[in-house]
C-alpha atoms as a PDB file:
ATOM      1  CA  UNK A   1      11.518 -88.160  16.753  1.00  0.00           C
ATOM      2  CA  UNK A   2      11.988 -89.103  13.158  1.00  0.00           C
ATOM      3  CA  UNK A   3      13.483 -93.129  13.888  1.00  0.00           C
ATOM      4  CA  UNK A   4      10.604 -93.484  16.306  1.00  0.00           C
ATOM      5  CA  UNK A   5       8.006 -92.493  13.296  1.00  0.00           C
ATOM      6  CA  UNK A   6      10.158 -94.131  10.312  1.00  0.00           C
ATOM      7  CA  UNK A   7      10.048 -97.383  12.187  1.00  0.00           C
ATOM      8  CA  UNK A   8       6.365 -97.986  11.427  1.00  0.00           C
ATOM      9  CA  UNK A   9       6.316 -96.866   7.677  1.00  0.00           C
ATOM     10  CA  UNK A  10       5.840 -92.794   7.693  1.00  0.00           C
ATOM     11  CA  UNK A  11       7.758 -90.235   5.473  1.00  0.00           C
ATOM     12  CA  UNK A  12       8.359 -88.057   7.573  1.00  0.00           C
ATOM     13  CA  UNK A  13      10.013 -84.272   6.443  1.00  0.00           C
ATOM     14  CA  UNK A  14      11.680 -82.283   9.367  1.00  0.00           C
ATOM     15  CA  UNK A  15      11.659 -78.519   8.038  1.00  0.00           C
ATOM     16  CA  UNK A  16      13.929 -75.915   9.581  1.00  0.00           C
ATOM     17  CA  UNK A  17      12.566 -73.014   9.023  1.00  0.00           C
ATOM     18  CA  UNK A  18      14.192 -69.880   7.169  1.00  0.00           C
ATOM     19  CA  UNK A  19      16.436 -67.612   9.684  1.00  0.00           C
ATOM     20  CA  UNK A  20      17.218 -70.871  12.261  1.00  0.00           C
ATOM     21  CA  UNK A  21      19.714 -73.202  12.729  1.00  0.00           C
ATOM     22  CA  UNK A  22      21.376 -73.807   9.369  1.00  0.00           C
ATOM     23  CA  UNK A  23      19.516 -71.399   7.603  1.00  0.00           C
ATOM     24  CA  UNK A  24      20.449 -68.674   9.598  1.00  0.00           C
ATOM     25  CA  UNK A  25      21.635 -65.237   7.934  1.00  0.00           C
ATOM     26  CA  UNK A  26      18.683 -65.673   5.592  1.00  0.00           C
ATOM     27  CA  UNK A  27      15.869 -63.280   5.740  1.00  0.00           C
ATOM     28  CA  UNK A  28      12.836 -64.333   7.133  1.00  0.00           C
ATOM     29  CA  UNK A  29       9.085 -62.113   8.172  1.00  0.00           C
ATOM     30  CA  UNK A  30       6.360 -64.280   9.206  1.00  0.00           C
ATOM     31  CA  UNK A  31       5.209 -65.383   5.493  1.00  0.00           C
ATOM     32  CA  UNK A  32       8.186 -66.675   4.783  1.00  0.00           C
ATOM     33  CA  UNK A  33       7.990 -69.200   7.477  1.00  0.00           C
ATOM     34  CA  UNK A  34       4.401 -69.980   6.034  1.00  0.00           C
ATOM     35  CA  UNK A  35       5.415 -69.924   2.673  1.00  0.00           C
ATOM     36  CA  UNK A  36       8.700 -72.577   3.432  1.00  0.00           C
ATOM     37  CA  UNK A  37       6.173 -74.815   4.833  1.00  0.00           C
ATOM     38  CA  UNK A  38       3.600 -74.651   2.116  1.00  0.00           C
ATOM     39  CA  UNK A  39       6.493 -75.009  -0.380  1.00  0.00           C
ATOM     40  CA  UNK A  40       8.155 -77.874   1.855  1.00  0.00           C
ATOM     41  CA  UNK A  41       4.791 -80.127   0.932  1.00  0.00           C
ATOM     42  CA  UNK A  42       4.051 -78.808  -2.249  1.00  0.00           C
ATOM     43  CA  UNK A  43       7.252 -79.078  -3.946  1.00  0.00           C
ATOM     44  CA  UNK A  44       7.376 -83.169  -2.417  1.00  0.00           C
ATOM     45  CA  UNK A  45       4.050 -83.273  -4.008  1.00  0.00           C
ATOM     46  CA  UNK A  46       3.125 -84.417  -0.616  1.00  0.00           C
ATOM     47  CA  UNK A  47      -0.452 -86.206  -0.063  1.00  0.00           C
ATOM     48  CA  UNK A  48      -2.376 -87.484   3.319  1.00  0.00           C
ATOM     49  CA  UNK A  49       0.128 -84.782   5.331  1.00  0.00           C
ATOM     50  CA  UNK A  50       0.207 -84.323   9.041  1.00  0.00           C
ATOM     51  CA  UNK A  51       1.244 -81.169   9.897  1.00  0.00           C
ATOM     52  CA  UNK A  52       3.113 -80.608  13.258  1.00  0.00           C
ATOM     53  CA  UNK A  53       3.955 -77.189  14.678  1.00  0.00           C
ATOM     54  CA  UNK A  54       5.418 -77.167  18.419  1.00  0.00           C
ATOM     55  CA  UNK A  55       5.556 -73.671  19.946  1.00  0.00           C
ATOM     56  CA  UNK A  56       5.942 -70.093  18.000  1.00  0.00           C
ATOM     57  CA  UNK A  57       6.102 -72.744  14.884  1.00  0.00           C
ATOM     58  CA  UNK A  58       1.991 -73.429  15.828  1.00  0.00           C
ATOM     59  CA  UNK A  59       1.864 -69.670  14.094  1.00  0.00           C
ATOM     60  CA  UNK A  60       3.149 -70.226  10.560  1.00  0.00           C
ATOM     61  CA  UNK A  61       2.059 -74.257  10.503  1.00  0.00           C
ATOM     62  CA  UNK A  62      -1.640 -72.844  11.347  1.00  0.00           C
ATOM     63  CA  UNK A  63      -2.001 -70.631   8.360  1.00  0.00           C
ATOM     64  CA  UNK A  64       0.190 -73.311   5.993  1.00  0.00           C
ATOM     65  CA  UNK A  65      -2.650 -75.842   7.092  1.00  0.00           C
ATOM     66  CA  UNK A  66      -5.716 -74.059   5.400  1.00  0.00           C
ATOM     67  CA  UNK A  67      -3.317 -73.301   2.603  1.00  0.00           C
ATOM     68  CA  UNK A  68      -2.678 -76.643   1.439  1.00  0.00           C
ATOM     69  CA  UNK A  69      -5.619 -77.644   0.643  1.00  0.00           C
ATOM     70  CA  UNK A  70      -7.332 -81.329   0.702  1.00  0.00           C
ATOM     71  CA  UNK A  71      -3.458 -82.239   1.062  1.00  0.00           C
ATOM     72  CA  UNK A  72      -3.848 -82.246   4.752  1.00  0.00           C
ATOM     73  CA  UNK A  73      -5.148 -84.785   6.637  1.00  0.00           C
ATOM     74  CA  UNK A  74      -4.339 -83.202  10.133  1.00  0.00           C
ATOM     75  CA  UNK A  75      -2.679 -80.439  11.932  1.00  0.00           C
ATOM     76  CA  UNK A  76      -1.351 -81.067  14.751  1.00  0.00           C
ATOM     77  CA  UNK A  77      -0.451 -78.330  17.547  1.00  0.00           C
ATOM     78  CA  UNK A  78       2.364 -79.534  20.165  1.00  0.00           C
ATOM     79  CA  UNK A  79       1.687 -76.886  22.993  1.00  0.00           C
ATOM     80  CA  UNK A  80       1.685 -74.548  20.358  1.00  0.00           C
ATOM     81  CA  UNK A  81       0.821 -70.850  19.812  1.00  0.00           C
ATOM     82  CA  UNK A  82      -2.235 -70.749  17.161  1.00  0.00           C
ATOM     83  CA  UNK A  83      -2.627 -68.317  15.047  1.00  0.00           C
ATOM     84  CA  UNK A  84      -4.963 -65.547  15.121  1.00  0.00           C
ATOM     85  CA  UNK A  85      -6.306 -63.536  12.054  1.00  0.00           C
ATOM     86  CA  UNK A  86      -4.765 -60.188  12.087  1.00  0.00           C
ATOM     87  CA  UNK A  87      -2.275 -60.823  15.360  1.00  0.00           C
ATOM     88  CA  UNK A  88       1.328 -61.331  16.195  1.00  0.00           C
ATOM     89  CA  UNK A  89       2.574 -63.904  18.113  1.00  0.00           C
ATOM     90  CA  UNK A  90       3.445 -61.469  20.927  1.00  0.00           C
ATOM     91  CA  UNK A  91       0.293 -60.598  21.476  1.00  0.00           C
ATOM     92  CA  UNK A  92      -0.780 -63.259  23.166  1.00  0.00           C
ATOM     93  CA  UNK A  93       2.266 -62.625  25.733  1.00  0.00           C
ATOM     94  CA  UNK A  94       0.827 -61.271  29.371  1.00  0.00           C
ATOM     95  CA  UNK A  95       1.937 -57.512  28.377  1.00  0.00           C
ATOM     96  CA  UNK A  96       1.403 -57.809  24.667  1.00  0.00           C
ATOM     97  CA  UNK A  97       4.940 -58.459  23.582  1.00  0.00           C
ATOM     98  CA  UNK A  98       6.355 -55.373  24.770  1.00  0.00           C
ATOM     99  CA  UNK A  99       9.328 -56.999  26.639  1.00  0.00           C
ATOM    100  CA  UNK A 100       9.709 -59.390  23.802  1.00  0.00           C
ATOM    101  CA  UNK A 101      10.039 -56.277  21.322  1.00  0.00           C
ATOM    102  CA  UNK A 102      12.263 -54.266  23.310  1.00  0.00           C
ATOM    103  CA  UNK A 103      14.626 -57.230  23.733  1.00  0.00           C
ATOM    104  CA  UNK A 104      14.271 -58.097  19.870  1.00  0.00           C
ATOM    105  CA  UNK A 105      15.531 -54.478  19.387  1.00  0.00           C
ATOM    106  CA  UNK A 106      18.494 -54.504  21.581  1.00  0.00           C
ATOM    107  CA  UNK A 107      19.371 -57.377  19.838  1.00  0.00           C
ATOM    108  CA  UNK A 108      19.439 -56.881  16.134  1.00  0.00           C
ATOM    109  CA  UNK A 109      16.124 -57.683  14.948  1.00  0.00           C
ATOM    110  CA  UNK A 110      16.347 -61.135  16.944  1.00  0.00           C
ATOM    111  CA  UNK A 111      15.085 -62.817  20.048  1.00  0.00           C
ATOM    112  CA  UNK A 112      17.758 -63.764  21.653  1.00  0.00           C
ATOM    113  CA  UNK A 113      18.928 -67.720  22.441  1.00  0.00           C
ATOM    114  CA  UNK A 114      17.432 -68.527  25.956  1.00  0.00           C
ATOM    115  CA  UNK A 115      19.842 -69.899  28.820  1.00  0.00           C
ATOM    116  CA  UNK A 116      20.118 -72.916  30.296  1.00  0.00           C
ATOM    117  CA  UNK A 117      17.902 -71.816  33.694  1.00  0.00           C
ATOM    118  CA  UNK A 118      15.169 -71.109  30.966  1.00  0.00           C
ATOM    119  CA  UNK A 119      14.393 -75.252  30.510  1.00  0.00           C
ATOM    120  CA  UNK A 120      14.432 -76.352  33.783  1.00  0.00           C
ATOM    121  CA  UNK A 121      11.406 -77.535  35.492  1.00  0.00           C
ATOM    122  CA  UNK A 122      10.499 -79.217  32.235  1.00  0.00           C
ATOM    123  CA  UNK A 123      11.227 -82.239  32.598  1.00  0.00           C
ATOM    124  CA  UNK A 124      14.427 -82.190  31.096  1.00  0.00           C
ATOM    125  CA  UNK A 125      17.669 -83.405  32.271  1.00  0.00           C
ATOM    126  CA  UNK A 126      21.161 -81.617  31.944  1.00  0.00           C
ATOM    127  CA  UNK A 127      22.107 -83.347  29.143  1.00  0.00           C
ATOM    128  CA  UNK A 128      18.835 -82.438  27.089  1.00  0.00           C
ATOM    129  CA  UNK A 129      18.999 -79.014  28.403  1.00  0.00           C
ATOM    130  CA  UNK A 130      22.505 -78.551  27.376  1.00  0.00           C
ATOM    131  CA  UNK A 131      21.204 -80.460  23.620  1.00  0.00           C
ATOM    132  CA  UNK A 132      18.723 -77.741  23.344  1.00  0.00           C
ATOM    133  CA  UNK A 133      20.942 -74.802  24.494  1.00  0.00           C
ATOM    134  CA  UNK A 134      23.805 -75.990  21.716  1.00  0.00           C
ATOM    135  CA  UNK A 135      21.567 -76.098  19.078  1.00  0.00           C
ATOM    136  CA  UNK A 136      19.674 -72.703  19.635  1.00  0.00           C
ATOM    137  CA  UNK A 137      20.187 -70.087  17.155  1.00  0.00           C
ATOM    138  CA  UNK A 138      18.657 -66.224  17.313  1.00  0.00           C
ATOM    139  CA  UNK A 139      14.867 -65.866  16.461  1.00  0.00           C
ATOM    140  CA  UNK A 140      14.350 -63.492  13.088  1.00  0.00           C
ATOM    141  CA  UNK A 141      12.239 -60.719  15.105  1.00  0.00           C
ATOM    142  CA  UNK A 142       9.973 -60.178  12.475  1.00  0.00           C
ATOM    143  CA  UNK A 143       8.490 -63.609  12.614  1.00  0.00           C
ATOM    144  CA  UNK A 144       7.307 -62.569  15.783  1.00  0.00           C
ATOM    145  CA  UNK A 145       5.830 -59.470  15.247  1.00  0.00           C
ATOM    146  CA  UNK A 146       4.063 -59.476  11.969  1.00  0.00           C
ATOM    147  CA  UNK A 147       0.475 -60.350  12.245  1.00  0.00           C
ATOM    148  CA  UNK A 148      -0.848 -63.815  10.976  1.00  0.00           C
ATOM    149  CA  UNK A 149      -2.917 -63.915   7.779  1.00  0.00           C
ATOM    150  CA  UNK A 150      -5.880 -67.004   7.987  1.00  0.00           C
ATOM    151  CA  UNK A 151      -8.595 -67.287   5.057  1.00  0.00           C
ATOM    152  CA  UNK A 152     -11.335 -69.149   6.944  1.00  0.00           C
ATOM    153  CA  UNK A 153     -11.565 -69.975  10.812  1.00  0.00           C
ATOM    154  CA  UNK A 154      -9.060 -72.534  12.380  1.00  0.00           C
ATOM    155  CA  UNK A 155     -11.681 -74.367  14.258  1.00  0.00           C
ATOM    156  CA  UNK A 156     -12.716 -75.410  10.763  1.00  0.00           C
ATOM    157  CA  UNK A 157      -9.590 -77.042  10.359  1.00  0.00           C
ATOM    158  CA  UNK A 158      -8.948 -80.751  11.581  1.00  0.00           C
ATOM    159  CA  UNK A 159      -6.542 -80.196  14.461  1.00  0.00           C
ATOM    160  CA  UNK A 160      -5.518 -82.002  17.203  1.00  0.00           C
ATOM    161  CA  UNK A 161      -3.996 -80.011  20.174  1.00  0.00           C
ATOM    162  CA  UNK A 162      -1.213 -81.410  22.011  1.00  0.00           C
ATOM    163  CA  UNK A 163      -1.318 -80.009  25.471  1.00  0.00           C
ATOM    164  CA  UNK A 164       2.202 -80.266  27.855  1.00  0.00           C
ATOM    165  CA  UNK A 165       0.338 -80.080  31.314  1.00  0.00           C
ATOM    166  CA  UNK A 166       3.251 -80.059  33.487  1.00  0.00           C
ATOM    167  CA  UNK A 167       3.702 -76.521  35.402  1.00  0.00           C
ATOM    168  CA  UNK A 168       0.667 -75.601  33.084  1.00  0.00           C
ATOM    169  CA  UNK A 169      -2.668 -77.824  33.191  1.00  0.00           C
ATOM    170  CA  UNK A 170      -5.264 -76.009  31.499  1.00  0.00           C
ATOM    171  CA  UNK A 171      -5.013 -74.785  27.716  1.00  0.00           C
ATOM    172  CA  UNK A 172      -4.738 -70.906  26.955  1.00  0.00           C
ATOM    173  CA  UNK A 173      -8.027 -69.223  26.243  1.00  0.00           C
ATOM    174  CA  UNK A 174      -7.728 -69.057  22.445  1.00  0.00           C
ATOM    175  CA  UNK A 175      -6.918 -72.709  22.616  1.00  0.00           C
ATOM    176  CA  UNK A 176      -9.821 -73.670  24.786  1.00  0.00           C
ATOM    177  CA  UNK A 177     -11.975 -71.982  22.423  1.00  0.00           C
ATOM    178  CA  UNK A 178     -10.831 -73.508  19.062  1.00  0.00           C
ATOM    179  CA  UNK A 179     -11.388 -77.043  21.535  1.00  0.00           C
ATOM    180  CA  UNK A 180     -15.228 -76.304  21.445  1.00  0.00           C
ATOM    181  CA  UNK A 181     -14.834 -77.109  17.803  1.00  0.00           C
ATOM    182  CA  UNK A 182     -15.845 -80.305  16.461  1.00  0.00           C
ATOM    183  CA  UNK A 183     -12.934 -80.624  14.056  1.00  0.00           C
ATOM    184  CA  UNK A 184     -10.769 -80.452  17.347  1.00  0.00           C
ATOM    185  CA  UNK A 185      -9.094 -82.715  19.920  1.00  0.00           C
ATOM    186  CA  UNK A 186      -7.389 -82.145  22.804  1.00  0.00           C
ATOM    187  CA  UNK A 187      -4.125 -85.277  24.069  1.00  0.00           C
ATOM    188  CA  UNK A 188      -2.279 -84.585  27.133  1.00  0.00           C
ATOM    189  CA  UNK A 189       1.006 -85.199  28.076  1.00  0.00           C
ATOM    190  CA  UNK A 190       2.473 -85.041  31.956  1.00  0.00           C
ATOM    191  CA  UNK A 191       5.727 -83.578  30.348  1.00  0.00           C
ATOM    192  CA  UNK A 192       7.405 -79.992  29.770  1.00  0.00           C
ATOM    193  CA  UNK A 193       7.265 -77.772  27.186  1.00  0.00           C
ATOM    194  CA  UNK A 194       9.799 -80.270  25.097  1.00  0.00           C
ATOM    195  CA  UNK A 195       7.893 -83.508  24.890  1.00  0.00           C
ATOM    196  CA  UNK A 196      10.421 -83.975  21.706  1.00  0.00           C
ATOM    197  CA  UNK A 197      13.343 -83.952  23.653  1.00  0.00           C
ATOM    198  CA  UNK A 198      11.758 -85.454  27.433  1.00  0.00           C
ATOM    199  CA  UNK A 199       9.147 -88.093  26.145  1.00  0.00           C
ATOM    200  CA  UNK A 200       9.781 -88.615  22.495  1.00  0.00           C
ATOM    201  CA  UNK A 201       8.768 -92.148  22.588  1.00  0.00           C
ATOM    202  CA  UNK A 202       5.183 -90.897  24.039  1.00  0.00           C
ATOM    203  CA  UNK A 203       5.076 -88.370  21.458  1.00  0.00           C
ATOM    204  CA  UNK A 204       5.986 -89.876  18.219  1.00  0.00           C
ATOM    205  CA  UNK A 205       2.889 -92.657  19.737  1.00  0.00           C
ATOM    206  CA  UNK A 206       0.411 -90.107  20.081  1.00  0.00           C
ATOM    207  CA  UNK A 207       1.302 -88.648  16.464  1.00  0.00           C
ATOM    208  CA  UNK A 208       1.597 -92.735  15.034  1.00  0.00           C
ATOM    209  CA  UNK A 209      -2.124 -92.903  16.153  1.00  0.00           C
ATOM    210  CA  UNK A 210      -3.019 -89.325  14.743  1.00  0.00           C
ATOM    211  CA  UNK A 211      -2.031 -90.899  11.433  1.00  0.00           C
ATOM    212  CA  UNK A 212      -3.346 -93.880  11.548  1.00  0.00           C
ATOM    213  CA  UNK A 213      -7.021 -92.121  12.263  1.00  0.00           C
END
């Protein structure tokens, strides 16, 4: 995504987040995540931001939004999970997270790396499958499980939501909902689950014009 956004002008300021990837082996709970994000813009002294969350990542970038203040210009949801005052991300999950806890327990305190049979019928082809697969690292459990903390409404917020329809038209309930705001818009893309990885030239368009709002 980043050459695709850099091309036209944009800083842009990929975050991994504590736990993941490169930073794995250090602690994380869900307020860390928050708090890396929060600290990621203030610490740039970063003005006019758009703030993208894609996924579980929807959870922390939700409550970082309101916490930053009249430095964000946007949040942006990429079929994300939104947060909820007071609720983990599991509980959104058909029988409230149970499976997801159990496994997160058998594991160490992590969700476990998904396989490759997890990412088909997203669009994706073997070679971004296998991209995805190489690069996945275990999920800090607690992340998941510990309840999100928001100060005011997120339908206050200006958000747009990025909806992946393929396999899955319609956004979930809570999404819907915060959709009936006016600070809200919904895009749509005819792609998986990983527009970053099957359309990124689509994607890094619909955020270009986000910005440029």
């Amino acid at each position: 995504m980043v050459p695709y956004l850099t091309a036209t002008g944009h800083g842009v300021h990929p975050l991994t987040l504590s736990g993941l990837a490169e930073k794995q082996g250090m602690p994380a709970r869900q307020q860390t995540h928050v708090q890396d994000i929060v600290g990621a813009v203030e610490g740039q002294d970063l003005r006019d931001v758009v703030l993208v969350g894609h996924s579980y990542s929807g959870i922390p970038v939700g409550q970082a939004a309101e916490r930053i203040g009249d430095r964000l210009a946007r949040v942006v949801f990429v079929d994300a999970s939104v947060p909820a005052d007071g609720e983990p991300f599991v509980s959104a999950w058909p029988d409230g997270g149970l499976m997801m806890r159990a496994s997160i327990a058998e594991n160490g305190g992590f969700w476990p790396v998904a396989p490759a049979a997890h990412y088909k019928a997203h669009g994706l082809n073997d070679e971004q499958i296998a991209r995805i697969v190489a690069g996945s690292t275990p999920h800090p459990g607690a992340t998941l499980t510990e309840p999100a903390a928001l100060e005011r409404p997120l339908g206050d917020l200006p958000a747009t939501y990025i909806k992946c329809t393929l396999g899955d038209p319609e956004p979930s309930d809570d999404v819907a909902k915060l959709l009936t705001s006016e600070q809200w818009r919904l895009n749509e893309m005819d792609t998986g689950h990983w527009p970053m990885f099957s359309q990124p030239r689509e994607l890094a368009q619909i955020l270009l014009d986000i910005a440029a709002k």
